[in-house]
N, C-alpha and C. Protein backbone atom coordinates (compact mmCIF):
# COMPACT_ATOMS: atom_id res chain seq x y z
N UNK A 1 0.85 -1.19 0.00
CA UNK A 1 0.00 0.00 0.00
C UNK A 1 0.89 1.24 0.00
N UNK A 2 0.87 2.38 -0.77
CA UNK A 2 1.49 3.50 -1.18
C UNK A 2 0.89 4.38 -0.11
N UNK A 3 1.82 5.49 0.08
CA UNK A 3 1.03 6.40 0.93
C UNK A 3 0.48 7.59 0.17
N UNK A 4 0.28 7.58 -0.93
CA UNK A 4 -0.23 8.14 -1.91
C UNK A 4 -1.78 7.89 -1.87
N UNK A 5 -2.58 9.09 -2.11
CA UNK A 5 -3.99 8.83 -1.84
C UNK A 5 -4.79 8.23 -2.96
N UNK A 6 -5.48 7.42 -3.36
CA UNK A 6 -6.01 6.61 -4.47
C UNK A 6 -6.59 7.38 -5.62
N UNK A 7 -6.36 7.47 -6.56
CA UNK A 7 -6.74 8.00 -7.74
C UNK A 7 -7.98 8.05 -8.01
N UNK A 8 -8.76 9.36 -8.02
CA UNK A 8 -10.47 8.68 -8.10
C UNK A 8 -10.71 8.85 -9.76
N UNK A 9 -11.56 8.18 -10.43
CA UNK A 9 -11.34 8.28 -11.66
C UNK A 9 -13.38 8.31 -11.78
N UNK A 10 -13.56 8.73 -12.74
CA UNK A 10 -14.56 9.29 -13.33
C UNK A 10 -15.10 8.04 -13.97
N UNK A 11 -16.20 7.58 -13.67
CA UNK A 11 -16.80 6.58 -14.78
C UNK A 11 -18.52 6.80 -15.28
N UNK A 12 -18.28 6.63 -16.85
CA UNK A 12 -19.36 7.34 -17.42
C UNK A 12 -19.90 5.69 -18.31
N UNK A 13 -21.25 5.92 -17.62
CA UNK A 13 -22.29 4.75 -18.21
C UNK A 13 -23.17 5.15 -19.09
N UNK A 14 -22.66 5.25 -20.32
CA UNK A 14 -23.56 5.60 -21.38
C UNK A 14 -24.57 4.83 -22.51
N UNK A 15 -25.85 4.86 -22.62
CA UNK A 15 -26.96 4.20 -23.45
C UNK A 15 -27.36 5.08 -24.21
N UNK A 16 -27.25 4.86 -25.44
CA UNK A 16 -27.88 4.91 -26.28
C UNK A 16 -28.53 4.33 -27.44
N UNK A 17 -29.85 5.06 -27.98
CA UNK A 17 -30.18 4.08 -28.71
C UNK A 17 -29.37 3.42 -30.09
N UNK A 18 -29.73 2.24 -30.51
CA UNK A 18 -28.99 1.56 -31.92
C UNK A 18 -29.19 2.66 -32.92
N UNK A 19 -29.77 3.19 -32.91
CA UNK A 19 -30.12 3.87 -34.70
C UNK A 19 -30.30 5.42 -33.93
N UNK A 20 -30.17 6.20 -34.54
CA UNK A 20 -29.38 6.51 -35.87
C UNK A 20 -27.92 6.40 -35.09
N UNK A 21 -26.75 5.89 -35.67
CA UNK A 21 -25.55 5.27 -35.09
C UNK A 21 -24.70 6.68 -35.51
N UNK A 22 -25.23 8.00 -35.57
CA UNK A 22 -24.41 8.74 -35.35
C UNK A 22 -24.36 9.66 -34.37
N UNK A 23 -25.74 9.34 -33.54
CA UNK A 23 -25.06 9.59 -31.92
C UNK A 23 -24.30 8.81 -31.10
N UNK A 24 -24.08 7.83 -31.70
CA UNK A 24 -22.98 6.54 -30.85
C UNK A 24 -21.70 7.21 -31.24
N UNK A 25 -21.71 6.99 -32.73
CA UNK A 25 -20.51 8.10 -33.12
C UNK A 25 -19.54 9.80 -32.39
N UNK A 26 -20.90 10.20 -32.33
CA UNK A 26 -20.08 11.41 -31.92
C UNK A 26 -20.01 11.18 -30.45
N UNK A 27 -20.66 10.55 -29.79
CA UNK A 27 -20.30 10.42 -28.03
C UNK A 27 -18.64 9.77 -28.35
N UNK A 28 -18.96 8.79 -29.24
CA UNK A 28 -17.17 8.20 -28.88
C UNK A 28 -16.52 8.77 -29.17
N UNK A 29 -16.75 9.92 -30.23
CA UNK A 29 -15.43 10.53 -30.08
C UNK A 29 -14.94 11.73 -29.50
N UNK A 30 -15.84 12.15 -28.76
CA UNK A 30 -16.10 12.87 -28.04
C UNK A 30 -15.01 12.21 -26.72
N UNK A 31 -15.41 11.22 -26.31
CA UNK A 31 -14.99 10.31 -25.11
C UNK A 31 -13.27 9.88 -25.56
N UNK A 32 -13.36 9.63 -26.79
CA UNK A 32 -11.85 9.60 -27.26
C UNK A 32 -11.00 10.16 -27.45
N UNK A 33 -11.53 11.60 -27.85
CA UNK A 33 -10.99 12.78 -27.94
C UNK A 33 -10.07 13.52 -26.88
N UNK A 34 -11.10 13.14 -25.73
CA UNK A 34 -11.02 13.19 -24.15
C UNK A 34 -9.57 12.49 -23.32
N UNK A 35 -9.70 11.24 -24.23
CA UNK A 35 -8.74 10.54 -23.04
C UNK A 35 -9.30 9.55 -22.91
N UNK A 36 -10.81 9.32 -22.77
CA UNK A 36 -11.40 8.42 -21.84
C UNK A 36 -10.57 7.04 -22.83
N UNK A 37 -11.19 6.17 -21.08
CA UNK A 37 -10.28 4.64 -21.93
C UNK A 37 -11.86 3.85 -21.97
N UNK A 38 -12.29 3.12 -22.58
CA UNK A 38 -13.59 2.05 -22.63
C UNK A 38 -13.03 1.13 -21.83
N UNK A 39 -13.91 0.53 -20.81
CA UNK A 39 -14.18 -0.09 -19.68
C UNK A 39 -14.83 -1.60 -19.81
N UNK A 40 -15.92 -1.28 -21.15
CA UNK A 40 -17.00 -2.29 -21.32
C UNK A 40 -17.81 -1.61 -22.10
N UNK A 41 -18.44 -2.54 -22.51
CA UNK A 41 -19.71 -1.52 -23.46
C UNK A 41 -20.19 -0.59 -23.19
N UNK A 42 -20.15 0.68 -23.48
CA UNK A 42 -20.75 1.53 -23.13
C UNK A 42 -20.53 2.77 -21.59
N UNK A 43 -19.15 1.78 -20.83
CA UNK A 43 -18.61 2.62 -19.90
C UNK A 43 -16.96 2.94 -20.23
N UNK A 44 -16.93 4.02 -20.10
CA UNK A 44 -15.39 4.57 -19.91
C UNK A 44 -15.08 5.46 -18.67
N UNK A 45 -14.00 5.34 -18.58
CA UNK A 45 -13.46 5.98 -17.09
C UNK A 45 -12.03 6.97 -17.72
N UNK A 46 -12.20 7.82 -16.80
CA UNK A 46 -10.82 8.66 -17.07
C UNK A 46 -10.73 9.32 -15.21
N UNK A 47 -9.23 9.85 -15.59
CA UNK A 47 -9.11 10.71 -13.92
C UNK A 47 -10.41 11.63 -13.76
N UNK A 48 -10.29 11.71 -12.59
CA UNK A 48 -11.24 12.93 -12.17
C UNK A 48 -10.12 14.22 -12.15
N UNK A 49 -10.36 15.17 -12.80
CA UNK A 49 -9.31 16.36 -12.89
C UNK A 49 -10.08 17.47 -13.21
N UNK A 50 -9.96 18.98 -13.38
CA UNK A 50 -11.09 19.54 -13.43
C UNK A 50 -11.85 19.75 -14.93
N UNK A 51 -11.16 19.26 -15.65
CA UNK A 51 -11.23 19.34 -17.04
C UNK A 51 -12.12 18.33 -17.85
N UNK A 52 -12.55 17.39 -16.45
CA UNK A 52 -13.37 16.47 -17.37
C UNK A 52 -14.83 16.87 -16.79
N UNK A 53 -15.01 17.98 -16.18
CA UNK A 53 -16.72 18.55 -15.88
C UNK A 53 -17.18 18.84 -17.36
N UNK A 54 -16.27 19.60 -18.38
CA UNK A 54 -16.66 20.33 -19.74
C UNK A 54 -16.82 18.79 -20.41
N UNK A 55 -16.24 18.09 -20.51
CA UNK A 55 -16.56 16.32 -21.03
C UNK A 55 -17.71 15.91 -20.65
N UNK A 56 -17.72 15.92 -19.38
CA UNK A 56 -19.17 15.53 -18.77
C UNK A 56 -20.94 16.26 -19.13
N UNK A 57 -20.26 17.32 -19.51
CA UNK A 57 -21.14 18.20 -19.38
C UNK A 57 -21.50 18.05 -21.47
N UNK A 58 -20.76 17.67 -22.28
CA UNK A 58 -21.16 17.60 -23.50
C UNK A 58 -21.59 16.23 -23.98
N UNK A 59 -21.00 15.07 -22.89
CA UNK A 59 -21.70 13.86 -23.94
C UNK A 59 -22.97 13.84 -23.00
N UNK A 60 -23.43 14.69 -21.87
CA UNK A 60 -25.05 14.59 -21.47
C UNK A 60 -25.50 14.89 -22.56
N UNK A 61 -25.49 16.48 -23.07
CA UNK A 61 -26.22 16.71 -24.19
C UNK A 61 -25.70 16.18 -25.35
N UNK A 62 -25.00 15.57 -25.46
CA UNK A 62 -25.53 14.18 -26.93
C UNK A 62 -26.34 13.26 -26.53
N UNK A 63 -26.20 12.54 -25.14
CA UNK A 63 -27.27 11.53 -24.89
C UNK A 63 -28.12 12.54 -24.99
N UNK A 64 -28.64 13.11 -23.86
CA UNK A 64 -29.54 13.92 -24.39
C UNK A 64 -30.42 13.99 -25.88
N UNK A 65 -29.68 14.34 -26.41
CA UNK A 65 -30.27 14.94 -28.26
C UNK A 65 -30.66 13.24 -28.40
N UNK A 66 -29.97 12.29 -28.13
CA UNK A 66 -29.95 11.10 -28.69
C UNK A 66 -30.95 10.21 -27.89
N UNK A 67 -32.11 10.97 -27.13
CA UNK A 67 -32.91 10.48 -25.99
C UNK A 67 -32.30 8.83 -25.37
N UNK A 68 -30.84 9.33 -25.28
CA UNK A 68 -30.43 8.04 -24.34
C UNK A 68 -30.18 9.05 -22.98
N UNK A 69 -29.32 8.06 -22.09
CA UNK A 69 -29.09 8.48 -20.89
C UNK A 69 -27.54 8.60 -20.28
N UNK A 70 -26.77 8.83 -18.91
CA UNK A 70 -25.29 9.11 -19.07
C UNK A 70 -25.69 9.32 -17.51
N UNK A 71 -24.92 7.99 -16.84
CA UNK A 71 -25.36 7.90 -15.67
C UNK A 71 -23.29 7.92 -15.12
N UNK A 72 -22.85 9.03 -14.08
CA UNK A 72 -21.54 9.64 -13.73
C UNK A 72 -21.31 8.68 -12.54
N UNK A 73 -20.27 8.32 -12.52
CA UNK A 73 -19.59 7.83 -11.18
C UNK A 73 -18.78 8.21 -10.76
N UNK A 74 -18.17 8.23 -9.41
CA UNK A 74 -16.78 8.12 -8.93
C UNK A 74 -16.54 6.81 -8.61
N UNK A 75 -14.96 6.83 -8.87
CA UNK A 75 -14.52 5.36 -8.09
C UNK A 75 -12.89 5.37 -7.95
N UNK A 76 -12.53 4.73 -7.46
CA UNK A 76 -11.29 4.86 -7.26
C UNK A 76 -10.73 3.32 -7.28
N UNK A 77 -11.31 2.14 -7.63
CA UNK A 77 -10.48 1.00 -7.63
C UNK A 77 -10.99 -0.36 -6.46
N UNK A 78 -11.85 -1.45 -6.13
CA UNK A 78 -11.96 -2.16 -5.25
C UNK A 78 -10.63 -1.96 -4.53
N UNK A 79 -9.38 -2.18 -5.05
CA UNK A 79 -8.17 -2.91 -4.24
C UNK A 79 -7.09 -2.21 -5.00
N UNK A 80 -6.08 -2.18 -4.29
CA UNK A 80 -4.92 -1.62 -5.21
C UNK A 80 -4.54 -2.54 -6.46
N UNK A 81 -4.92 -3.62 -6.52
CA UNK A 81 -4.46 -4.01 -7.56
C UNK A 81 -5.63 -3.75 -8.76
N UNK A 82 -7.08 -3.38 -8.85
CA UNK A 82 -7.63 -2.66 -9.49
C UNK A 82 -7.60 -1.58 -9.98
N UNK A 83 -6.87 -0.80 -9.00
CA UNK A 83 -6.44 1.19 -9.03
C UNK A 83 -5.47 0.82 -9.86
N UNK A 84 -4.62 -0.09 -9.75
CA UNK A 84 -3.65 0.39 -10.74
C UNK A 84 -3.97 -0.57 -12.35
N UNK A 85 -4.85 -1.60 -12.09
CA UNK A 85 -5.27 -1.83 -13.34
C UNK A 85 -5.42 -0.49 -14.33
N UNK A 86 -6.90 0.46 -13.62
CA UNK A 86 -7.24 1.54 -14.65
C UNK A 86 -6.43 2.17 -14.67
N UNK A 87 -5.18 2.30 -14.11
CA UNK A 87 -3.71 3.54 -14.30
C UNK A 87 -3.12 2.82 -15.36
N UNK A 88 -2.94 1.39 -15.12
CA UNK A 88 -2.28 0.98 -16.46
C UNK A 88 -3.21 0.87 -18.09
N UNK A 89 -4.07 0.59 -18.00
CA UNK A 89 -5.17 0.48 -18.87
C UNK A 89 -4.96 2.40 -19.68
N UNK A 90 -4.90 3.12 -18.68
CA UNK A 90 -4.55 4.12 -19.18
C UNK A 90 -3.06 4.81 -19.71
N UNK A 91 -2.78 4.38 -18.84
CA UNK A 91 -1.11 4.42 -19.44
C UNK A 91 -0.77 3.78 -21.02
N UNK A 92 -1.51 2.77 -20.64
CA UNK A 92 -0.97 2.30 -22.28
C UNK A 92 -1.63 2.50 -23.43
N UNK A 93 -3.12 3.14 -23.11
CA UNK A 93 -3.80 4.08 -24.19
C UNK A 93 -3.01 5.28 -24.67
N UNK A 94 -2.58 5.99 -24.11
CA UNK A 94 -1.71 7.14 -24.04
C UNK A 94 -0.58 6.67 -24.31
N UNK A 95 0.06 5.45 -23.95
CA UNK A 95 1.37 5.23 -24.53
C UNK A 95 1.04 4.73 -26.30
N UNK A 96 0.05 4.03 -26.09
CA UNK A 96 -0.18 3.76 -27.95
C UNK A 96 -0.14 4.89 -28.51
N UNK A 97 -0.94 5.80 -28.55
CA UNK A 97 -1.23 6.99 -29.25
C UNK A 97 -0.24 7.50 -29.50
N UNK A 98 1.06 8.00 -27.97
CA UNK A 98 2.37 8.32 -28.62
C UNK A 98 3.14 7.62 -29.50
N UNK A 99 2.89 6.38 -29.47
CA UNK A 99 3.89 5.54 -30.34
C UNK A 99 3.34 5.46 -32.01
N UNK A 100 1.90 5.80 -31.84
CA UNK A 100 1.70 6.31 -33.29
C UNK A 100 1.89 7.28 -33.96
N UNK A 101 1.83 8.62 -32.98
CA UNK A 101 2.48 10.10 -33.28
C UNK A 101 3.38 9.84 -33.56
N UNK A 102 4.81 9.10 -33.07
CA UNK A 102 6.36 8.85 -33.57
C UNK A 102 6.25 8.18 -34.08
N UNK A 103 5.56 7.32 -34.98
CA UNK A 103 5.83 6.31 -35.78
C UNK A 103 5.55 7.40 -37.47
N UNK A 104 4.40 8.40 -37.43
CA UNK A 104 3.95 9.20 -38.11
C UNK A 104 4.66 9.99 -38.24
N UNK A 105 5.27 11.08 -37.32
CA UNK A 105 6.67 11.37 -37.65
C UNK A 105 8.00 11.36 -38.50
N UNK A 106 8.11 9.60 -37.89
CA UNK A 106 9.25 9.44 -38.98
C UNK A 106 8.81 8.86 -40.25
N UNK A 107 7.63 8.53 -40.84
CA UNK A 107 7.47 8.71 -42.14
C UNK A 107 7.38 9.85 -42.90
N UNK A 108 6.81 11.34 -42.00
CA UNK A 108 7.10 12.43 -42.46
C UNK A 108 8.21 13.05 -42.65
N UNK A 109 9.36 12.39 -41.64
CA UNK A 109 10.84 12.88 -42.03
C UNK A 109 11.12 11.97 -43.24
N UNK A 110 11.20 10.73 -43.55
CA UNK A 110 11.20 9.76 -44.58
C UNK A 110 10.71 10.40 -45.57
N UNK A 111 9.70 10.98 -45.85
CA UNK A 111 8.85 11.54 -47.29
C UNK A 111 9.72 13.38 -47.29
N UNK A 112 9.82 13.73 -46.19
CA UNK A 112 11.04 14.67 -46.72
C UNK A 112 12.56 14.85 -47.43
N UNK A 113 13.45 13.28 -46.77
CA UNK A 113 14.08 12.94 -46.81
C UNK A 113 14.06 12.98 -48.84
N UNK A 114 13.02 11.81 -48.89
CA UNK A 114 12.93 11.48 -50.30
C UNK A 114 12.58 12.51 -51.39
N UNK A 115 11.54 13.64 -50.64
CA UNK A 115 12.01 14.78 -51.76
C UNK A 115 13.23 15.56 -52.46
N UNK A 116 13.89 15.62 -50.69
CA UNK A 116 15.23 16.19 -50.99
C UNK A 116 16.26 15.56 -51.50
N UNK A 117 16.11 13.92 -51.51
CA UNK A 117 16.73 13.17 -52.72
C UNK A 117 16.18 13.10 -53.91
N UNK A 118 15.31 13.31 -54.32
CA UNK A 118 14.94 13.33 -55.67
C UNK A 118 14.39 14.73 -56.10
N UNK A 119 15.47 15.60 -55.52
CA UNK A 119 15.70 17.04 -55.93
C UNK A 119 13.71 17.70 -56.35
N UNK A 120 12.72 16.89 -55.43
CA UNK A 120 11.07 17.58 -56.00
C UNK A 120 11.10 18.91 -54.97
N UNK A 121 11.83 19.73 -55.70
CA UNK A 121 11.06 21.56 -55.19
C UNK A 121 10.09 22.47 -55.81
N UNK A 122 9.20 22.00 -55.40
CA UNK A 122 8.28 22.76 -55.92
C UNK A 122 7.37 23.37 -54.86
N UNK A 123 7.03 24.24 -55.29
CA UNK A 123 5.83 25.25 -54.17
C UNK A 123 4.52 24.25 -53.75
N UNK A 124 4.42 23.30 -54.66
CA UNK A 124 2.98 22.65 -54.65
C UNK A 124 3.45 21.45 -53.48
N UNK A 125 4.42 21.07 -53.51
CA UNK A 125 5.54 20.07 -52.73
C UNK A 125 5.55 20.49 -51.30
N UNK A 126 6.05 21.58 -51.24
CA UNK A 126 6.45 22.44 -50.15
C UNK A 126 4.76 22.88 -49.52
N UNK A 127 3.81 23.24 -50.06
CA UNK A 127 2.84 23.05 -49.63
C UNK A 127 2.00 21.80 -48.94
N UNK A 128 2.07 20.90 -49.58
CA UNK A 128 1.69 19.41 -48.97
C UNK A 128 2.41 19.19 -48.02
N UNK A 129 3.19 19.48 -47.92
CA UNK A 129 4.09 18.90 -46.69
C UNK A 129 4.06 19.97 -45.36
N UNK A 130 3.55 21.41 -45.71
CA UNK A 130 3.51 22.11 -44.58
C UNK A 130 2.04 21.64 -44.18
N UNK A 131 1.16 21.03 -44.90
CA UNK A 131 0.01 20.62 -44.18
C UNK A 131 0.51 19.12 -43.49
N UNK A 132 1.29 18.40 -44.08
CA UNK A 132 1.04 17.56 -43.16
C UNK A 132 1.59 17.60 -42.01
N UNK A 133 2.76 18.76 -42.00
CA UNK A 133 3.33 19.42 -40.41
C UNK A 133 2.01 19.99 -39.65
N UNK A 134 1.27 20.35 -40.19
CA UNK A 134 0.05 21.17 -39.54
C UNK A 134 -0.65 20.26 -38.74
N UNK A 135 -0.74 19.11 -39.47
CA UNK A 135 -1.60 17.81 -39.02
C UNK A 135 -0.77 17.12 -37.74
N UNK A 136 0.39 17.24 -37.78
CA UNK A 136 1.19 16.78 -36.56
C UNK A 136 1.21 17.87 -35.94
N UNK A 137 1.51 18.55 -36.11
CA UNK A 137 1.16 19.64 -34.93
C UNK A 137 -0.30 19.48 -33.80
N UNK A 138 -1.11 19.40 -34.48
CA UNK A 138 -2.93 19.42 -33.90
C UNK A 138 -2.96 18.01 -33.46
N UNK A 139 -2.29 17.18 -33.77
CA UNK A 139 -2.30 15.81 -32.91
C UNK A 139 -1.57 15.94 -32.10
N UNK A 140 -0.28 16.59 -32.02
CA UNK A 140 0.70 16.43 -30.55
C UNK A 140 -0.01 17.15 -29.74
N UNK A 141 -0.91 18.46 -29.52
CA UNK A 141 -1.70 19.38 -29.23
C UNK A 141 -2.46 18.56 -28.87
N UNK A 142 -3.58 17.81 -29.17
CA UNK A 142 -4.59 16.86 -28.96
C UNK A 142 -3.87 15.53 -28.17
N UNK A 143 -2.66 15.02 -28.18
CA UNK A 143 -2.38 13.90 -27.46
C UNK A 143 -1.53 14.95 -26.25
N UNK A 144 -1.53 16.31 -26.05
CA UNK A 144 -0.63 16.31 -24.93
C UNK A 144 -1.87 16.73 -24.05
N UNK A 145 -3.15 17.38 -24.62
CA UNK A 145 -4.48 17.81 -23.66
C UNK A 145 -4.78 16.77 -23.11
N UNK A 146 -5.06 15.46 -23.96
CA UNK A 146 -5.53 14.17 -23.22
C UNK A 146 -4.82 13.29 -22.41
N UNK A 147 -3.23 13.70 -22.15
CA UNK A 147 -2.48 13.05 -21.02
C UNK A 147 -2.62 13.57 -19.87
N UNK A 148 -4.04 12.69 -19.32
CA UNK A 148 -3.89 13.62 -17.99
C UNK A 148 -3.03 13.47 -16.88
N UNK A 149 -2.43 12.03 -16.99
CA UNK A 149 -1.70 11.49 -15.65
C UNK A 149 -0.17 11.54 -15.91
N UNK A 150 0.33 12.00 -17.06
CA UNK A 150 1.88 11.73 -17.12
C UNK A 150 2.79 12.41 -18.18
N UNK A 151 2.28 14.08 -18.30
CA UNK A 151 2.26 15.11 -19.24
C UNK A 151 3.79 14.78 -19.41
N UNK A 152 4.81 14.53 -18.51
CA UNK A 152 6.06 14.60 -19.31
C UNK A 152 6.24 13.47 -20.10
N UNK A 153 5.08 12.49 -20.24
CA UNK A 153 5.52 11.13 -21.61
C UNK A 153 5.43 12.20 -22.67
N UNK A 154 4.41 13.12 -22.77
CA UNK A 154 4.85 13.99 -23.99
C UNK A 154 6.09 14.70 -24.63
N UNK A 155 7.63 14.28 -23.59
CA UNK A 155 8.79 15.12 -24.38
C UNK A 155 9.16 14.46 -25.53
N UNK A 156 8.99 13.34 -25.52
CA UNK A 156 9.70 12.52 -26.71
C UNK A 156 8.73 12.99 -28.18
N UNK A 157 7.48 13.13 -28.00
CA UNK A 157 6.74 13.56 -29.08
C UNK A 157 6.97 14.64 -29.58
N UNK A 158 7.28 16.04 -28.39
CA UNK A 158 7.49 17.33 -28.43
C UNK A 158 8.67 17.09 -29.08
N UNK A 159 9.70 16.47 -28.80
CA UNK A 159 11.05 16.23 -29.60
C UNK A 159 11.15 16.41 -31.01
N UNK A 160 10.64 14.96 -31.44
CA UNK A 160 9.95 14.63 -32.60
C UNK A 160 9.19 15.47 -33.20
N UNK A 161 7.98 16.11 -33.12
CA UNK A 161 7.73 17.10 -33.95
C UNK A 161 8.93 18.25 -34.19
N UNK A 162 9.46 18.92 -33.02
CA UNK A 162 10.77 19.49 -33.19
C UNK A 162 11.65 19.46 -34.33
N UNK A 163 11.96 18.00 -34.53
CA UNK A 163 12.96 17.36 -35.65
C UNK A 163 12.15 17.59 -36.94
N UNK A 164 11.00 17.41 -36.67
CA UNK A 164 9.80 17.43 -38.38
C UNK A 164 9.56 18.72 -38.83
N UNK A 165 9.91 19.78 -37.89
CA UNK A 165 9.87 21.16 -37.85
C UNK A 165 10.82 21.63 -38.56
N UNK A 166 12.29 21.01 -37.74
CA UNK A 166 13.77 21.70 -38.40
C UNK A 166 14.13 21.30 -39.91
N UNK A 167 13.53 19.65 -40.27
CA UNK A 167 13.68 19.32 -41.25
C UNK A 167 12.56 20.21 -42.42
N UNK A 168 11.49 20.39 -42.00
CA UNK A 168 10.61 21.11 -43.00
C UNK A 168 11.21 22.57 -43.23
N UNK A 169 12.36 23.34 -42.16
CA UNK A 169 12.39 24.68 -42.50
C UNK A 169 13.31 24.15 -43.40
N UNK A 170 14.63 23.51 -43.33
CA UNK A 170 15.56 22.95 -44.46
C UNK A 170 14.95 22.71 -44.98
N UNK A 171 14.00 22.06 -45.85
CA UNK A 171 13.62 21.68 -46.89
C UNK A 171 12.71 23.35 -47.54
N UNK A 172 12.25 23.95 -47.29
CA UNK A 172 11.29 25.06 -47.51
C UNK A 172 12.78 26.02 -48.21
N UNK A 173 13.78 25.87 -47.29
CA UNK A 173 15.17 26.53 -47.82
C UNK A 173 15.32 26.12 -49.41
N UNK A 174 15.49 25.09 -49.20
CA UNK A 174 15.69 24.37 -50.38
C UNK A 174 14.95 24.74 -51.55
N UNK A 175 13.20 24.33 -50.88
CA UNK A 175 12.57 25.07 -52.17
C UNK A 175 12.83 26.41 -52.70
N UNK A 176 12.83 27.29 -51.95
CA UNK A 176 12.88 28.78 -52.02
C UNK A 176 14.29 28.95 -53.12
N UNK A 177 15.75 28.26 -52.53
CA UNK A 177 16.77 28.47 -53.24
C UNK A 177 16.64 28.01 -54.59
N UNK A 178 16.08 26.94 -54.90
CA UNK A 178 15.95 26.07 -56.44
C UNK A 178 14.75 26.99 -56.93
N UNK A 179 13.98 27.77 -56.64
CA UNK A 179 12.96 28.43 -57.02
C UNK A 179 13.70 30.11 -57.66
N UNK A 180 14.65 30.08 -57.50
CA UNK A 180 15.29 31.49 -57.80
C UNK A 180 14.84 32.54 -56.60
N UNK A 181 15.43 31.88 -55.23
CA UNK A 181 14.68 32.71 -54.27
C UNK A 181 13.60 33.42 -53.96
N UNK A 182 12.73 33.13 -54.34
CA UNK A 182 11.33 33.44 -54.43
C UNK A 182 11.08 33.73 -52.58
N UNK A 183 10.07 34.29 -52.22
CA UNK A 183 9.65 34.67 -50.79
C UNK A 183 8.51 34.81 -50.40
């Protein structure tokens, strides 16, 4: 037993009806968006922190709209070896997600890499690729809001975009110089 006080975590029991399946839709991603981890059909749990009242407070009104229902719990774990089930259960939701952000990453350094070997500078080039920096950007943004329990697993990502950053201004160099310095 830790002398650490038990983690109370938030658990949300949500029904809704089968049809139309795009209020099932937007609650999950709503709930995914969040952090939350799925529990079982229809329940997910995340920390209690103050940030999940505005969560709470938007998939009511989807059940709501969706005349289902969204019944809130607290809990904190039967036994320590339950408490730390949902810590790990969560941990490794959040650890997947990072390991897909860096896995996404280095195909975006890879597809830079390969422009700048096959000499493609072009503005239209250099454009596609500042969107797909844009797109990693709003996911590291979105995976560092939803780490609620262990914000510094986010340096290695923060890193990594870093590197996708320095490599896109070199490469934007590049275009600009093969372009007859254009600005």
């Amino acid at each position: 037993m830790t002398d650490e006080p038990a983690r109370v975590w938030v658990v949300l029991l949500v029904r809704l009806p089968a049809d139309p399946a795009k209020h099932r839709m937007a609650v999950w991603r709503e709930l995914r968006r969040s952090g939350a981890i799925s529990i079982g059909q229809g329940a997910w749990a995340l920390p209690d922190t103050p940030v999940v009242q505005s969560l709470i407070d938007r998939v009511a009104e989807l059940a709501d709209q969706a005349k289902g229902s969204l019944l809130v719990l607290r809990a904190d774990g039967w036994d320590d070896a339950q408490r730390q089930r949902l810590q790990d259960l969560y941990g490794e939701a959040r650890s997947d997600e990072w390991s897909e952000f860096l896995a996404d990453c280095d195909k975006y350094l890879a597809e830079l890499a390969k422009e700048i070997r096959i000499r493609k500078f072009t503005l239209a080039e250099l454009e596609e690729e500042e969107q797909s920096l844009d797109r990693l950007r709003r996911w590291c943004r979105e995976l560092r809001g939803r780490d609620l329990l262990d914000p510094s697993r986010s340096a290695e990502g923060v890193a990594a975009l870093r590197r996708c950053e320095e490599e896109f201004d070199g490469y934007a160099d590049q275009v600009y110089a093969a372009l007859g310095g254009l600005t």
